[in-house]
Protein backbone atom coordinates (compact mmCIF):
# COMPACT_ATOMS: atom_id res chain seq x y z
CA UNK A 1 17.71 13.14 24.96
CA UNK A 2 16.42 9.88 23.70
CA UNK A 3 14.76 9.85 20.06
CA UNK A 4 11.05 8.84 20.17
CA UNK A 5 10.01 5.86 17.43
CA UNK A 6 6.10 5.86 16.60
CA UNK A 7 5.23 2.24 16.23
CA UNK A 8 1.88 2.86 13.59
CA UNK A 9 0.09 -0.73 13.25
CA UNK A 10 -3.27 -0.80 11.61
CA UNK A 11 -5.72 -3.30 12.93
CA UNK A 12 -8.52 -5.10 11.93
CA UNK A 13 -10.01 -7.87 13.38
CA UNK A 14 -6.91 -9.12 15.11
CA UNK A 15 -8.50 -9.97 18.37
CA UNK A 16 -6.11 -12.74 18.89
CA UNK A 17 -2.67 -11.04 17.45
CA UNK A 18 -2.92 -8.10 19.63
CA UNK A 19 -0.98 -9.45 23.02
CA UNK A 20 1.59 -11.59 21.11
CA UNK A 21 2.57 -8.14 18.87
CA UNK A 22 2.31 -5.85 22.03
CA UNK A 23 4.76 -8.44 23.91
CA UNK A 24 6.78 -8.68 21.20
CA UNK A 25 7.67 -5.10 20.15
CA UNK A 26 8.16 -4.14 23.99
CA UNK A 27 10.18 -7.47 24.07
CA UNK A 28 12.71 -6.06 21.55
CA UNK A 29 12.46 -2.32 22.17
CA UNK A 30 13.09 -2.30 25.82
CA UNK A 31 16.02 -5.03 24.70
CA UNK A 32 18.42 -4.13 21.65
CA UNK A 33 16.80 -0.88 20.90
CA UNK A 34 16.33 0.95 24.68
CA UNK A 35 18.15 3.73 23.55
CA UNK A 36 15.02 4.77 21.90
CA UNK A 37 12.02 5.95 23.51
CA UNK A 38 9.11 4.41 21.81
CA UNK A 39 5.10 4.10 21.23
CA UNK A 40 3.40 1.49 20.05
CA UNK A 41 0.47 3.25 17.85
CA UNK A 42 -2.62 0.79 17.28
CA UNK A 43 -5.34 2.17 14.65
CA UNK A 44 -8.45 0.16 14.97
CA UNK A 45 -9.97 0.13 11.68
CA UNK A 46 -13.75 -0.54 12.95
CA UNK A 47 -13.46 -4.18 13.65
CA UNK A 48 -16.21 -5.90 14.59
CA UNK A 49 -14.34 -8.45 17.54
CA UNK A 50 -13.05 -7.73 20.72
CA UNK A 51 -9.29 -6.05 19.26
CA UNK A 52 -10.71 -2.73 20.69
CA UNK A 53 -11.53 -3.83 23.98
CA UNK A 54 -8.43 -5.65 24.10
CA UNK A 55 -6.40 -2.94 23.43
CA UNK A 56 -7.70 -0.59 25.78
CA UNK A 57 -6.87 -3.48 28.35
CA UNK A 58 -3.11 -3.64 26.98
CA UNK A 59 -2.47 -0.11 27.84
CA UNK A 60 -2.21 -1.40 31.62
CA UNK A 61 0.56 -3.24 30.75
CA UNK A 62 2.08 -1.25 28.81
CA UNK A 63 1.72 2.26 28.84
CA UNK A 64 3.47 3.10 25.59
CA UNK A 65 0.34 1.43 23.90
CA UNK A 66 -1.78 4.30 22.68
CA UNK A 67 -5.15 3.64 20.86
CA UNK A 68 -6.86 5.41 17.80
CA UNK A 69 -10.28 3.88 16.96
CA UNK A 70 -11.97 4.80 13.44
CA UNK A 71 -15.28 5.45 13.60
CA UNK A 72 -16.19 2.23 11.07
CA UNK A 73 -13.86 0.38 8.62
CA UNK A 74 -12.19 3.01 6.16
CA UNK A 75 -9.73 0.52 4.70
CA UNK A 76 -6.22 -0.49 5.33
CA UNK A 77 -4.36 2.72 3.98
CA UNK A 78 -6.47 5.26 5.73
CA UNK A 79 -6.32 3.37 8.90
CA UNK A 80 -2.60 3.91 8.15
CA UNK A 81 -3.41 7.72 7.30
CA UNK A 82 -5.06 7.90 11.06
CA UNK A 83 -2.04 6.34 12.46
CA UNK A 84 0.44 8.62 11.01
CA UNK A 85 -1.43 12.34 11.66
CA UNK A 86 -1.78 10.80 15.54
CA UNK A 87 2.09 10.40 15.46
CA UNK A 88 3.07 13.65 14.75
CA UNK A 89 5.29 14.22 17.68
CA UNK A 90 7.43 11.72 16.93
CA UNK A 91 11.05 11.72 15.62
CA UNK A 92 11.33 7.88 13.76
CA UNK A 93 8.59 6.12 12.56
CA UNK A 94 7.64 2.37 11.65
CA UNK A 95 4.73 1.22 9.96
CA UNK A 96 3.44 -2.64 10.14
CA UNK A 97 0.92 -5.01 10.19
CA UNK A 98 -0.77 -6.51 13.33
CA UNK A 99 -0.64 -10.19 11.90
CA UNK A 100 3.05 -11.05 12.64
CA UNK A 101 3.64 -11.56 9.26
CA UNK A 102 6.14 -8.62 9.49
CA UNK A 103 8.10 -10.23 13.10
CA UNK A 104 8.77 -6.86 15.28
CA UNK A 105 12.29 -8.78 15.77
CA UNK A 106 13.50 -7.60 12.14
CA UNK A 107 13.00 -3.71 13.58
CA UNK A 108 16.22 -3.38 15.03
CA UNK A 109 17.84 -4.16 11.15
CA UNK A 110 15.97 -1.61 9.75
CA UNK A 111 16.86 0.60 12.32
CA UNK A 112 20.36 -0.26 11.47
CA UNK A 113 20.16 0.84 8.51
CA UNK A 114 18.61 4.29 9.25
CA UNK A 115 21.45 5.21 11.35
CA UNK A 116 23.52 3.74 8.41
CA UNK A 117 22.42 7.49 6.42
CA UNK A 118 19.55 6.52 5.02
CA UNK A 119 16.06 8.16 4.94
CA UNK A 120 13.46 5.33 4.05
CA UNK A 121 14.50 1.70 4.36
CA UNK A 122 11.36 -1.04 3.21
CA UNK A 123 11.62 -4.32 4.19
CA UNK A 124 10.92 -6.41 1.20
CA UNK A 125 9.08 -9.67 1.48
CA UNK A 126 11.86 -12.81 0.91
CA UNK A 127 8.76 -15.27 0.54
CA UNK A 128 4.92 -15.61 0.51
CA UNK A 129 2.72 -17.82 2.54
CA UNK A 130 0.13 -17.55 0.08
CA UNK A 131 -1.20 -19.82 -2.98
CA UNK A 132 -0.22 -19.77 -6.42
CA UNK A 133 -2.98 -17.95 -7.63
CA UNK A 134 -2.63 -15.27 -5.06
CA UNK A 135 1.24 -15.01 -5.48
CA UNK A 136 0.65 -14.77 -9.59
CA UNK A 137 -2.33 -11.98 -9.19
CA UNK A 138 0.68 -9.93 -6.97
CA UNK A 139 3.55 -10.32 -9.06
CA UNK A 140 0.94 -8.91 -11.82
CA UNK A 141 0.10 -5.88 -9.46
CA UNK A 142 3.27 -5.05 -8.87
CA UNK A 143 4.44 -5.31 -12.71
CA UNK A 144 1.53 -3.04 -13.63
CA UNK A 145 2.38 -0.09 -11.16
CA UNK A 146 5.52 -0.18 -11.68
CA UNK A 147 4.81 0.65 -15.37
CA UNK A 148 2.21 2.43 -14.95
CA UNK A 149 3.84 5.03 -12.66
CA UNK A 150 7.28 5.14 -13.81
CA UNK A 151 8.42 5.81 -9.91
CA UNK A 152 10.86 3.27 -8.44
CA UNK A 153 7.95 1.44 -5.89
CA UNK A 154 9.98 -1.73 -4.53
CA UNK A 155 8.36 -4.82 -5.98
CA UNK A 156 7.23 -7.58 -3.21
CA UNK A 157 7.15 -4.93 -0.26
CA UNK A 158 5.32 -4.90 2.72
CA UNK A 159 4.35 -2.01 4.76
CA UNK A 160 6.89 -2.71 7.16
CA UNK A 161 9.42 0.38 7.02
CA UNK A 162 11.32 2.70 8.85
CA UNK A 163 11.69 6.59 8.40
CA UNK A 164 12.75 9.87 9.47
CA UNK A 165 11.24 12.86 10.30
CA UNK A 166 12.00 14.19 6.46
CA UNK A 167 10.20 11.41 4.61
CA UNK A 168 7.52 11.78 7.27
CA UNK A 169 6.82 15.38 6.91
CA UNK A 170 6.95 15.25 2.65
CA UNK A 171 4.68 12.14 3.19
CA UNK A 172 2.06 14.66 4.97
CA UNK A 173 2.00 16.71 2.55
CA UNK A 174 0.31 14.85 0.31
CA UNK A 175 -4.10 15.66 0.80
CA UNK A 176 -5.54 13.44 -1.63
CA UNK A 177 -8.59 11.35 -0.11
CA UNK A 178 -7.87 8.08 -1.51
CA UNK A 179 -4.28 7.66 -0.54
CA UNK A 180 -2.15 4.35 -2.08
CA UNK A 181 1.50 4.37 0.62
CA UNK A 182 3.73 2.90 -2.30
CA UNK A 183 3.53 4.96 -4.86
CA UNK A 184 3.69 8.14 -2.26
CA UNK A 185 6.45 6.95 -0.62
CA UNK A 186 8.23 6.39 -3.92
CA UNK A 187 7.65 9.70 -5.06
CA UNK A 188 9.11 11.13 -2.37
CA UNK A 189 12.12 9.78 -2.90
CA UNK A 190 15.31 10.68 -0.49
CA UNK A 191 18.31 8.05 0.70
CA UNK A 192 16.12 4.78 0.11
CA UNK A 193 17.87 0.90 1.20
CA UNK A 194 15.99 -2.40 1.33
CA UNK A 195 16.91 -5.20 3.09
CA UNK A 196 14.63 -9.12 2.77
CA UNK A 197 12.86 -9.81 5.50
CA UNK A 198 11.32 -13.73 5.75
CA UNK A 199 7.85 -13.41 6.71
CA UNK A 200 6.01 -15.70 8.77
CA UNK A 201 3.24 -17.53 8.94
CA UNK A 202 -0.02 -15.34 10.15
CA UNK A 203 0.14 -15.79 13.69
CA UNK A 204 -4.16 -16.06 13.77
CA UNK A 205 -6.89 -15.10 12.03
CA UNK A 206 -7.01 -15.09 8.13
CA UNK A 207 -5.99 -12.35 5.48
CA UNK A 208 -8.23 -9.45 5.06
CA UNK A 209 -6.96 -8.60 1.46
CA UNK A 210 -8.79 -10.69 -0.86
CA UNK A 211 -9.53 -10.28 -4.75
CA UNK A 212 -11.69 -7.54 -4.45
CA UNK A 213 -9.68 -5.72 -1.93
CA UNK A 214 -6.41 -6.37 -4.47
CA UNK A 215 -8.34 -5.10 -7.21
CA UNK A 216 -9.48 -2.03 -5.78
CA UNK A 217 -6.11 -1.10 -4.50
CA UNK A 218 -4.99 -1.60 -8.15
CA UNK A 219 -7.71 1.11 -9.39
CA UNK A 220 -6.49 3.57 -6.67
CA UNK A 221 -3.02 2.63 -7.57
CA UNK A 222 -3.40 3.69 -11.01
CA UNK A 223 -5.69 6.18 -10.60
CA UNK A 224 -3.23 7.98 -8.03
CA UNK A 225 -0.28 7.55 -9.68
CA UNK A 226 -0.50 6.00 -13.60
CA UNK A 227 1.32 9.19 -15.16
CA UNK A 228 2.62 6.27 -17.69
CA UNK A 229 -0.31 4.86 -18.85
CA UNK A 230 -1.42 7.56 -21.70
CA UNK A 231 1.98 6.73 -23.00
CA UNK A 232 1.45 3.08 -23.00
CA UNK A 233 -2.18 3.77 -24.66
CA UNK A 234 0.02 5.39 -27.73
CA UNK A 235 2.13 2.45 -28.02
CA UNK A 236 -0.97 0.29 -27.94
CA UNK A 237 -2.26 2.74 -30.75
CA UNK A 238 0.55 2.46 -32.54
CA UNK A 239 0.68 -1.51 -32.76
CA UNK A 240 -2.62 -1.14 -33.45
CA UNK A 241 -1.94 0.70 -36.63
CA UNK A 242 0.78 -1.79 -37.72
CA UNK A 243 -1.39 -4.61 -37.34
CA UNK A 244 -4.21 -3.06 -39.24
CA UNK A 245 -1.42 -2.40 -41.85
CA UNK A 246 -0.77 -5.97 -41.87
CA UNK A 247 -4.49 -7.31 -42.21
CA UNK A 248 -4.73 -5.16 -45.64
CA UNK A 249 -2.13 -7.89 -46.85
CA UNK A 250 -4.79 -10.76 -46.07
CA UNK A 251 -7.39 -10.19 -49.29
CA UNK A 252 -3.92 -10.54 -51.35
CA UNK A 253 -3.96 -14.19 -49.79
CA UNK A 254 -6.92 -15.14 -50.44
CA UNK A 255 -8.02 -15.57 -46.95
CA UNK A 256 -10.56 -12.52 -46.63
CA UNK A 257 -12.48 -10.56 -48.81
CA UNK A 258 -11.27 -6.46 -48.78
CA UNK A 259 -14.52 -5.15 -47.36
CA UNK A 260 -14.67 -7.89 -44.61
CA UNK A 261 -11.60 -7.87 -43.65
CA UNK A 262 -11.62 -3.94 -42.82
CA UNK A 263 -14.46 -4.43 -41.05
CA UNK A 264 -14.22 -6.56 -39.09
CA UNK A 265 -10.64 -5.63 -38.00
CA UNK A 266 -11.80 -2.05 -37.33
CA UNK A 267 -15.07 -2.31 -35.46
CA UNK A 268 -13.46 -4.48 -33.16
CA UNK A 269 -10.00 -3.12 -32.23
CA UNK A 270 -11.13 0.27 -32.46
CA UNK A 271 -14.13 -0.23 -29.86
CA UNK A 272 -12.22 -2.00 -27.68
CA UNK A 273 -9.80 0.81 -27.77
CA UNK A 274 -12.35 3.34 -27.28
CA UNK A 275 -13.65 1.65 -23.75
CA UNK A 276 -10.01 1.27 -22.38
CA UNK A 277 -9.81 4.99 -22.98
CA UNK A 278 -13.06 5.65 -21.58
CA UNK A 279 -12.97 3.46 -18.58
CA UNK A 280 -9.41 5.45 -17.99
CA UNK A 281 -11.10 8.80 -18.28
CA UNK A 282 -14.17 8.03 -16.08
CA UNK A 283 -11.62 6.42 -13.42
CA UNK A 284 -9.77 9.65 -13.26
CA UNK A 285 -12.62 11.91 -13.12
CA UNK A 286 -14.38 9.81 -10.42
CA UNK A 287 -10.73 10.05 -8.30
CA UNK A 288 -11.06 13.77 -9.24
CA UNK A 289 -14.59 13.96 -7.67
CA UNK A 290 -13.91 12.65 -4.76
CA UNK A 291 -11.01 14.84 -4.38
CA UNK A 292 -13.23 17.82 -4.84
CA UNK A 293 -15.39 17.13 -2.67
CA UNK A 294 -12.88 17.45 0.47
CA UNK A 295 -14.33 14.82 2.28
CA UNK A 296 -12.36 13.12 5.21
CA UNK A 297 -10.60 9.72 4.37
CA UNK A 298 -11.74 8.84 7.79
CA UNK A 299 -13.39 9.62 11.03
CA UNK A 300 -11.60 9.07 14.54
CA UNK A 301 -14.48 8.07 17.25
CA UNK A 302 -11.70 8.10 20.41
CA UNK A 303 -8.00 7.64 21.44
CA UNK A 304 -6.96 7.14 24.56
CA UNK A 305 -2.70 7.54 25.67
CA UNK A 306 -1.98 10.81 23.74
């Protein structure tokens, strides 16, 4: 009996991506990998073209297309979220994009190496076709996670990955609302490889992760999974003390008066202390809110194929 792989692509406004990616993965899963039987899961995230019209139209053509369409947009990871409770028959699972970035060509390598013993194999971006500015504000994200978290996430990943039924079920397991896929696929840990993959170029359309997106991913990031960062707010304390040790050397120069010097070196290293800790507190508690609240991370309005 063949193994079934659940193809789980959020999408998003990808009106024009949809047929080249639906050709594409049938292209190489009825070719090198047709000892698998497969579906090719597409989660429209609310989008506001014609991908969910289009879509519905693909399933003609290929009937292994099967359709979940959120209610509105709920965001990249919980269109993700939607995808994976819809493939819970499955027995291997791959999650990508529906830009091309991520070619469905590169599957049959990470399928490779899950028959190689592994669990959970990433594929990890070679290069960016992005600016400077955006390259620099990810290389930053991924440093500050990383620390934060003090889990092994994979710098430069993408979502594109393969699994098994074990990482899939201890991935499920996990309720929390506001759900951020690196850090709980990190902490689940199990037989883990990585192999590059060289991303395109988008095949249409333009990026939906801007600033603002990037930024809020990094406050759900931390907020989710910053274990690390009390301890990092002691070191900071701790330098803090030093330094203020050091500034009581300063009247002794000549360069500041005692009184000033204190002052002014207290006031405004211990304030800005105070709101880092704050802002940490109220980010948690907010996350913790929302948690307690038990509302759904998302709403499903129809599928069709299941």
């Amino acid at each position: 009996m063949k193994q079934q792989l659940d193809i789980i692509v959020p999408v998003f406004n990808e009106e024009q991506n949809i047929r080249p990616l639906c050709q594409r993965v049938a292209a190489v899963m009825e070719g090198q990998l047709s000892d698998l039987d497969w579906r090719l899961i597409l989660v429209d995230d609310g989008s506001s073209d014609g991908s969910l019209s289009l879509i519905r139209e693909m399933r003609a053509s290929y009937p292994q297309v099967k359709l979940v369409a959120l209610s509105r947009n709920f965001g990249h990871h919980q269109a993700i979220a939607a995808g994976l409770e819809a493939a819970e028959d499955g027995d291997l699972f791959l999650l990508m994009d529906g830009d091309l970035q991520d070619p469905p060509e590169e599957i049959p390598r990470l399928y490779e190496q899950l028959l190689a013993g592994n669990n959970l194999v990433y594929g990890i971006r070679a290069e960016r076709h992005v600016g400077f500015f955006r390259k620099q504000l990810g290389m930053l994200f991924w440093s500050l996670i990383q620390k934060a978290s003090g889990l092994p996430i994979p710098a430069n990943q993408s979502i594109l990955r393969i699994f098994d039924k074990h990482v899939y079920q201890a991935v499920m397991q996990f309720q929390e609302t506001e759900k951020f896929y690196a850090g709980i696929f990190a902490f689940v840990g199990f037989e883990v490889a990585q192999i590059e993959i060289k991303r395109d170029a988008r095949h249409s359309g333009v990026s939906k992760y801007n600033a603002g997106k990037l930024i809020g991913l990094t406050l759900t990031a931390l907020s989710s999974f910053g274990d690390q960062i009390p301890r990092y707010l002691l070191i900071l304390a701790l330098w803090v003390f030093l330094i203020s040790c050091a500034f009581l050397f300063l009247p002794f120069l000549g360069v500041l008066g005692l009184a000033t010097s204190l002052i002014l070196f207290w006031s405004g290293l211990l304030t800005s202390l105070l709101i880092a800790c704050l802002s940490l507190l109220a980010m948690l508690q907010l996350k913790s809110f929302r948690q307690t609240t038990n509302r759904p991370g998302y709403l499903v309005k129809e599928k069709l194929g299941f």
